[in-house]
PDB file of N, CA and C in Angstrom:
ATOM      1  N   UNK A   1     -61.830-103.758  16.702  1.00  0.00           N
ATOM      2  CA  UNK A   1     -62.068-103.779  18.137  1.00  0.00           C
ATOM      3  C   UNK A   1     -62.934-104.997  18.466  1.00  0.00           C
ATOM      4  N   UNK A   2     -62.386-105.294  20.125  1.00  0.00           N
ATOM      5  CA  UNK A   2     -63.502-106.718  19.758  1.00  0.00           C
ATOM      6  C   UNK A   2     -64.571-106.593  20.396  1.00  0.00           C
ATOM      7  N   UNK A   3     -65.547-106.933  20.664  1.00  0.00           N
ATOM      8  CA  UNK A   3     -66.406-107.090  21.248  1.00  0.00           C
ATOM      9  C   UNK A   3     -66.404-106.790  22.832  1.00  0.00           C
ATOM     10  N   UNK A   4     -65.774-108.106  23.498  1.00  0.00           N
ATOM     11  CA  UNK A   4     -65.534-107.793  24.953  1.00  0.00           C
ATOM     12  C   UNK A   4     -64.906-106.070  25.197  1.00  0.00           C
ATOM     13  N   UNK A   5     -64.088-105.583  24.249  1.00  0.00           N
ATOM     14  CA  UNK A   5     -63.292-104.099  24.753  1.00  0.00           C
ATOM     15  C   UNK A   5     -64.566-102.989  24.242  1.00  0.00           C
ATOM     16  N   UNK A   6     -65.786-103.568  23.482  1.00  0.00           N
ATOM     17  CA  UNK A   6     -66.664-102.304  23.502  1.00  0.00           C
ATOM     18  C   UNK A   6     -68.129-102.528  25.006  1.00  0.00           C
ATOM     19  N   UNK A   7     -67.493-103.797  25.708  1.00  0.00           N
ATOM     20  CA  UNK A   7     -68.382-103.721  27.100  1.00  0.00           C
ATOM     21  C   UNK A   7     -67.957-103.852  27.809  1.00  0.00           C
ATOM     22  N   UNK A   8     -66.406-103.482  28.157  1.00  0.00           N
ATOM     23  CA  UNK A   8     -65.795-103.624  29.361  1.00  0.00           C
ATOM     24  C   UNK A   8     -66.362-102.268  30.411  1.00  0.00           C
ATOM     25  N   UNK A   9     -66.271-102.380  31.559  1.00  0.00           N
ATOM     26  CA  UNK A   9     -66.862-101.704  32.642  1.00  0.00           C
ATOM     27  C   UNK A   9     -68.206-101.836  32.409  1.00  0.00           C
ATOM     28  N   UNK A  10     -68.851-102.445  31.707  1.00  0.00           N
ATOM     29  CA  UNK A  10     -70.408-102.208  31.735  1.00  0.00           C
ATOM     30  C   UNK A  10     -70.775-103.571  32.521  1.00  0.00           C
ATOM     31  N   UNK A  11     -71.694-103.136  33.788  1.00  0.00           N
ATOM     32  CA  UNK A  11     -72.152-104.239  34.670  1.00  0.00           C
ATOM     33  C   UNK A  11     -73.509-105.089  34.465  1.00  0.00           C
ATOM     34  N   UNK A  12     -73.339-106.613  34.240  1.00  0.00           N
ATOM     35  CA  UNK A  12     -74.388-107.059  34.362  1.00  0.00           C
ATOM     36  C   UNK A  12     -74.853-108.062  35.137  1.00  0.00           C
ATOM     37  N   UNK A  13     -76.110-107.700  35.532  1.00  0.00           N
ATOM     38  CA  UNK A  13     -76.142-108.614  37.133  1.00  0.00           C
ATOM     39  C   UNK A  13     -76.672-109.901  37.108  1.00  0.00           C
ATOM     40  N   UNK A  14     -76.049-110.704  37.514  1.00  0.00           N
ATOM     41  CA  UNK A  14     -76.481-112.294  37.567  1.00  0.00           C
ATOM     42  C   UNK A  14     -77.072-112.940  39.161  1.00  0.00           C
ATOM     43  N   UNK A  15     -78.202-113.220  38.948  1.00  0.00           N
ATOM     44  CA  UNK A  15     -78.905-113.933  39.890  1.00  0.00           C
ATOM     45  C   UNK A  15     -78.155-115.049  40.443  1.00  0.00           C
ATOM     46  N   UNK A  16     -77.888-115.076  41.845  1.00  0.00           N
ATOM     47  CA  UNK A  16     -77.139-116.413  42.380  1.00  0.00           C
ATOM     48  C   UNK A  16     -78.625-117.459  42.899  1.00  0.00           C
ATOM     49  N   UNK A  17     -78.201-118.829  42.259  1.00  0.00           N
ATOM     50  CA  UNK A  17     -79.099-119.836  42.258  1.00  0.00           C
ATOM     51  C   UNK A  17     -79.748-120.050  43.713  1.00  0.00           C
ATOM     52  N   UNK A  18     -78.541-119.613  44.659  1.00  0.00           N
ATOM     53  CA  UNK A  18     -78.732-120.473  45.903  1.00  0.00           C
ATOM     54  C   UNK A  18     -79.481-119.297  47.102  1.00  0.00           C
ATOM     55  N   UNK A  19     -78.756-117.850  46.799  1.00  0.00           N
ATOM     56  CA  UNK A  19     -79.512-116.522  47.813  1.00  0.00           C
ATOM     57  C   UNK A  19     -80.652-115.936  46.925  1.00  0.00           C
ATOM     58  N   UNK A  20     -80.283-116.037  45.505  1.00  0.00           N
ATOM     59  CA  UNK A  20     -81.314-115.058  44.916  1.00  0.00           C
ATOM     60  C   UNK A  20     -80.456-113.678  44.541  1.00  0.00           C
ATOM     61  N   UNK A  21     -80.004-112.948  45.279  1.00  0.00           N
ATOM     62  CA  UNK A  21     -79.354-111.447  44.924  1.00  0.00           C
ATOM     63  C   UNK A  21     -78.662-111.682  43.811  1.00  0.00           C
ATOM     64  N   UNK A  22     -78.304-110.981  43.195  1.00  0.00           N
ATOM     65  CA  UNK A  22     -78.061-110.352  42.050  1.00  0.00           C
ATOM     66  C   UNK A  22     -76.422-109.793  42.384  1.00  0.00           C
ATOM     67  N   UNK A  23     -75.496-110.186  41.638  1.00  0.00           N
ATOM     68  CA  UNK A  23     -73.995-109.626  41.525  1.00  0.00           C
ATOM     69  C   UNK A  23     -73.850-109.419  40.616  1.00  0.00           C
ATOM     70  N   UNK A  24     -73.108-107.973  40.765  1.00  0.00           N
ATOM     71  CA  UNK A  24     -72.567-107.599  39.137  1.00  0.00           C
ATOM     72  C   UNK A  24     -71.551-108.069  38.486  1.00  0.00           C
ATOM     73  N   UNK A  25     -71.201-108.192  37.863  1.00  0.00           N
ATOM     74  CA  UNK A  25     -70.174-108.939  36.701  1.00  0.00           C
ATOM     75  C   UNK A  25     -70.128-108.016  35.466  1.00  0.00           C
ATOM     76  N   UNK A  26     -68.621-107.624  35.032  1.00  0.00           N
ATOM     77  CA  UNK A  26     -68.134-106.661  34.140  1.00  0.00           C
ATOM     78  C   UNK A  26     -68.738-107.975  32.851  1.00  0.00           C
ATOM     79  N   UNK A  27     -69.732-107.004  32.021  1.00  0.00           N
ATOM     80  CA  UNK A  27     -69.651-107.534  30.670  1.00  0.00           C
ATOM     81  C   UNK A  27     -68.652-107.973  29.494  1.00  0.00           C
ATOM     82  N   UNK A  28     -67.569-107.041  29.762  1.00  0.00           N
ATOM     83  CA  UNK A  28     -66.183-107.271  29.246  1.00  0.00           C
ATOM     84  C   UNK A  28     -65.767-108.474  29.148  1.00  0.00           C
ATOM     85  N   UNK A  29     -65.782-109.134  30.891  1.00  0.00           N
ATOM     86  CA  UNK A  29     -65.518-110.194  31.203  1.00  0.00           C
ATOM     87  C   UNK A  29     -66.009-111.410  30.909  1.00  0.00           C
ATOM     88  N   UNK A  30     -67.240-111.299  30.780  1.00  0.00           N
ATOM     89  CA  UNK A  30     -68.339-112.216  30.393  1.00  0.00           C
ATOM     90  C   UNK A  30     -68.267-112.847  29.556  1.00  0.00           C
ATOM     91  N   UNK A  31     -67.685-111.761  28.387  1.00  0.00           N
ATOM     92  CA  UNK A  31     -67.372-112.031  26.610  1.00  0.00           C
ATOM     93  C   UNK A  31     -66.556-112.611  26.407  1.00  0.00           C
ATOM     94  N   UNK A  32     -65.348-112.621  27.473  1.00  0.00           N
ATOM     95  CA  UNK A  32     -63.795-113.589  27.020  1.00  0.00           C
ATOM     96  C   UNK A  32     -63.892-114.646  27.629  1.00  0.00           C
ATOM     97  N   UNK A  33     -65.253-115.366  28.122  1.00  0.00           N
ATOM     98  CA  UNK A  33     -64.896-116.431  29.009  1.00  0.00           C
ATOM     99  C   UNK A  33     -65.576-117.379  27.918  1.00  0.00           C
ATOM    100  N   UNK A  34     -65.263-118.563  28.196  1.00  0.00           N
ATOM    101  CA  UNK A  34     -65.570-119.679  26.970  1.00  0.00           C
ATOM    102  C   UNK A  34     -67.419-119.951  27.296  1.00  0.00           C
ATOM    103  N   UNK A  35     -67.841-120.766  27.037  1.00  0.00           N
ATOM    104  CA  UNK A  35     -69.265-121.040  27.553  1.00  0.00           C
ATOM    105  C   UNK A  35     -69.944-121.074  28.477  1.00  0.00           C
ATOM    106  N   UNK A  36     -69.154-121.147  29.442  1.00  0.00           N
ATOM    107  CA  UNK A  36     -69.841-121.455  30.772  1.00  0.00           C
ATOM    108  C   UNK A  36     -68.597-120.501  31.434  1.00  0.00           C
ATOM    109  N   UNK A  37     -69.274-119.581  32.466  1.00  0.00           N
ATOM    110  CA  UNK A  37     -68.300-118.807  33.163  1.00  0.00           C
ATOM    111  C   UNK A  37     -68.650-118.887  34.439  1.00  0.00           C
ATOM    112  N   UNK A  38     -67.458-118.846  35.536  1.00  0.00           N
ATOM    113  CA  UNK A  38     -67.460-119.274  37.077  1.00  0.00           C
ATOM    114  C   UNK A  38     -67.728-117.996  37.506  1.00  0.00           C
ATOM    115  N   UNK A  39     -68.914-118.338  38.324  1.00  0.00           N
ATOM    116  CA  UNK A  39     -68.839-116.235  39.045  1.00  0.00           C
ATOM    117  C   UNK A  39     -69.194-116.928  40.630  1.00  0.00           C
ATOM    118  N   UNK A  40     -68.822-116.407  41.263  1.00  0.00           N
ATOM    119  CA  UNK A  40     -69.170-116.080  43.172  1.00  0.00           C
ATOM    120  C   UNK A  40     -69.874-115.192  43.655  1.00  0.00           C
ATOM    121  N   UNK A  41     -71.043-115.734  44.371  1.00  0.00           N
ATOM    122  CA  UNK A  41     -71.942-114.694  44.695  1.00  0.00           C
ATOM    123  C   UNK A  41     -71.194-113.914  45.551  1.00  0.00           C
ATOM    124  N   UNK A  42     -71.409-112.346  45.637  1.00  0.00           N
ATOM    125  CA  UNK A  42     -70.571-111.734  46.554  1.00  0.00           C
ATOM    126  C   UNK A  42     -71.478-111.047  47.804  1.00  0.00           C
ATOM    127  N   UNK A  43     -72.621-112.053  48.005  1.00  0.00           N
ATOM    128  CA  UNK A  43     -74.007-111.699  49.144  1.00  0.00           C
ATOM    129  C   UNK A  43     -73.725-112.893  49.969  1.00  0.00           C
ATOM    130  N   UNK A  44     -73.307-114.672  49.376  1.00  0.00           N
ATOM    131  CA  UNK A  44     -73.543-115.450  50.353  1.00  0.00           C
ATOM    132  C   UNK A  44     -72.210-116.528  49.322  1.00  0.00           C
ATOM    133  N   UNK A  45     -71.406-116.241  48.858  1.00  0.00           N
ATOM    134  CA  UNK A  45     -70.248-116.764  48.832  1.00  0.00           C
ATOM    135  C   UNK A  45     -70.464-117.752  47.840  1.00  0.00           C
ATOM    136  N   UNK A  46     -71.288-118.248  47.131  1.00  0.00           N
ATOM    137  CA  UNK A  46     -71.675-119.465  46.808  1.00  0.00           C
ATOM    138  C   UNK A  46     -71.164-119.458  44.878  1.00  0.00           C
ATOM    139  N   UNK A  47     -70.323-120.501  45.046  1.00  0.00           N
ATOM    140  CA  UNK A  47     -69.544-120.655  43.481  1.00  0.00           C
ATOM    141  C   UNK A  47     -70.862-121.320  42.261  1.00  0.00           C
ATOM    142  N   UNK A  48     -71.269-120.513  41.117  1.00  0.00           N
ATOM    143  CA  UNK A  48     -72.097-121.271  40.356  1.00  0.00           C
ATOM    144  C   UNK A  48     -71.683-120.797  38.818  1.00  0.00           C
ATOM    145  N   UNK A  49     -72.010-121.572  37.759  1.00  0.00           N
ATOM    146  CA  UNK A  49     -71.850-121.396  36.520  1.00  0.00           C
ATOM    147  C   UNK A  49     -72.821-121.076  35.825  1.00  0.00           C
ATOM    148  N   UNK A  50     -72.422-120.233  35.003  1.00  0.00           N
ATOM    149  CA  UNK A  50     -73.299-118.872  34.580  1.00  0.00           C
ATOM    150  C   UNK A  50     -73.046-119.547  32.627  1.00  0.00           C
ATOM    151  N   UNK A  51     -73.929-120.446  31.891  1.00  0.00           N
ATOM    152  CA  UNK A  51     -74.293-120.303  30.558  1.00  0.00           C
ATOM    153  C   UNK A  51     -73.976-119.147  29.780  1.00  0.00           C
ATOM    154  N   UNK A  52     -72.608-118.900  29.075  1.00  0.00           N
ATOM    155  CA  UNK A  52     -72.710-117.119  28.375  1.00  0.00           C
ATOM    156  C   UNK A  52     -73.083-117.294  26.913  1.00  0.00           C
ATOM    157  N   UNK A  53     -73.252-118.126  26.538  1.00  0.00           N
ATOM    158  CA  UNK A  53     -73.901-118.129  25.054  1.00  0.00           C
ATOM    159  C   UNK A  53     -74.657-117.495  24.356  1.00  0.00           C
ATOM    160  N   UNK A  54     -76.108-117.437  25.468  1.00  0.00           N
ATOM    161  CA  UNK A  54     -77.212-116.366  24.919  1.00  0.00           C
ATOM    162  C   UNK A  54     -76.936-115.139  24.994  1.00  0.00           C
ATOM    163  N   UNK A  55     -76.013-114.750  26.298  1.00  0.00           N
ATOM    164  CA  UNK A  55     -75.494-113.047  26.100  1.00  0.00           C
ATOM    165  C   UNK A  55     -74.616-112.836  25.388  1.00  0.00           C
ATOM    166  N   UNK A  56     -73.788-113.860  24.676  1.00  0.00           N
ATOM    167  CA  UNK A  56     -72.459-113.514  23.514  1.00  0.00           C
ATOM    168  C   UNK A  56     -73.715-113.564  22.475  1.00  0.00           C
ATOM    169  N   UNK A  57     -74.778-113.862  22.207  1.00  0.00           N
ATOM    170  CA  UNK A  57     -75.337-113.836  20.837  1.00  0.00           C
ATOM    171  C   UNK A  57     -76.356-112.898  20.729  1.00  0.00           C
ATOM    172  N   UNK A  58     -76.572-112.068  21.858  1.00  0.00           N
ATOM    173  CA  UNK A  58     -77.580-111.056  22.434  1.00  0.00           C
ATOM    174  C   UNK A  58     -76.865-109.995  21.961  1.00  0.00           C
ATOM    175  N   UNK A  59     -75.354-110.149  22.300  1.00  0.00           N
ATOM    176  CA  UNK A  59     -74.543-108.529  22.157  1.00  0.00           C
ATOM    177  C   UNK A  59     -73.827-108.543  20.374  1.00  0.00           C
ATOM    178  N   UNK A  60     -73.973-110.214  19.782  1.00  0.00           N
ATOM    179  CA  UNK A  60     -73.488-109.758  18.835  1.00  0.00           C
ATOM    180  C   UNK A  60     -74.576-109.418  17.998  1.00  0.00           C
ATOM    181  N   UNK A  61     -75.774-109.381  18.080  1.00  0.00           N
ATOM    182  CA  UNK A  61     -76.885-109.317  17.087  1.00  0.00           C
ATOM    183  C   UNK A  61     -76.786-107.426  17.216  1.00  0.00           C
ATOM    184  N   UNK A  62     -76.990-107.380  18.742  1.00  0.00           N
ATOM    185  CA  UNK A  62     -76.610-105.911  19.156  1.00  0.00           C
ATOM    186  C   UNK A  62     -76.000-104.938  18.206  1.00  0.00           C
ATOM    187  N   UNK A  63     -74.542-105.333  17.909  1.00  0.00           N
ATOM    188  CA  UNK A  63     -73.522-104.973  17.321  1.00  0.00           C
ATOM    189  C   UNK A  63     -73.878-104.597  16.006  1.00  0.00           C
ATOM    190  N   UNK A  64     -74.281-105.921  15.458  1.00  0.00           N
ATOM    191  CA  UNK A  64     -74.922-105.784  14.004  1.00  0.00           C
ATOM    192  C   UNK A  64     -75.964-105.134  13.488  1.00  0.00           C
ATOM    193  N   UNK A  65     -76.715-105.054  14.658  1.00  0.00           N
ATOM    194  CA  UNK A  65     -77.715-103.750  14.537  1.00  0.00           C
ATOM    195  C   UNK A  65     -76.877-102.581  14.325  1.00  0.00           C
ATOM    196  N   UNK A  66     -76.105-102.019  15.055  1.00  0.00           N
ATOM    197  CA  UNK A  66     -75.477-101.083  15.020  1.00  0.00           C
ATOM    198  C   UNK A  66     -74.494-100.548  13.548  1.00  0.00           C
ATOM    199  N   UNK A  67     -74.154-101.546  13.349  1.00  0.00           N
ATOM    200  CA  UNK A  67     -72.970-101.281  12.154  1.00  0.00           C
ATOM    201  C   UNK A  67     -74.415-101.224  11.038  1.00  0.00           C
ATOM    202  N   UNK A  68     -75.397-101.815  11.031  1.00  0.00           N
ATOM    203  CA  UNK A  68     -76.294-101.472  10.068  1.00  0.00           C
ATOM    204  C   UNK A  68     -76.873 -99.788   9.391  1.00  0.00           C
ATOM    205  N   UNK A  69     -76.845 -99.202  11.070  1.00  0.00           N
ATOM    206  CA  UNK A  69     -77.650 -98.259  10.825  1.00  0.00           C
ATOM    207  C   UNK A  69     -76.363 -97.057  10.032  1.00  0.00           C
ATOM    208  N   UNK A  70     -75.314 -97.558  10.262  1.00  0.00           N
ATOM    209  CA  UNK A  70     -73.796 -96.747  10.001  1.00  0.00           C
ATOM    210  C   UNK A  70     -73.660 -96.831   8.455  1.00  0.00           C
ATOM    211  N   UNK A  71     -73.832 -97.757   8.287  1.00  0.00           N
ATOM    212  CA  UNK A  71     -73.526 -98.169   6.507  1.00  0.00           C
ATOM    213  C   UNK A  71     -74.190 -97.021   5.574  1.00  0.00           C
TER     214      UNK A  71
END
């Protein structure tokens, strides 16, 4: 299973640069996008790119925690 299909529907909210509020964005989604992912604030419309690197290496350390405690 991959990764993105064990956080799909799970929401995480990204700060827009330009209003400030916070939009949610499916984690699922987050995971299949290459490095840099396009999101739209959905408070004041405004297109910005969102760095996913640190949260692809946040959820895989995650993971590995997990399969640890299983072994």
């Amino acid at each position: 299973m991959r990764t993105s299909d064990l956080f799909k529907g799970q929401k995480v909210d990204i700060p827009c640069p330009k209003c400030g509020k916070k939009t949610p964005v499916d984690a699922g989604w987050l995971l299949k996008q290459g490095s840099v992912a396009k999101i739209k604030c959905k408070f004041c419309g405004e297109d910005f790119d969102v760095d996913t690197s640190e949260f692809k290496k946040s959820t895989e350390k995650a993971i590995k925690g997990i399969k640890k405690m299983f072994k």
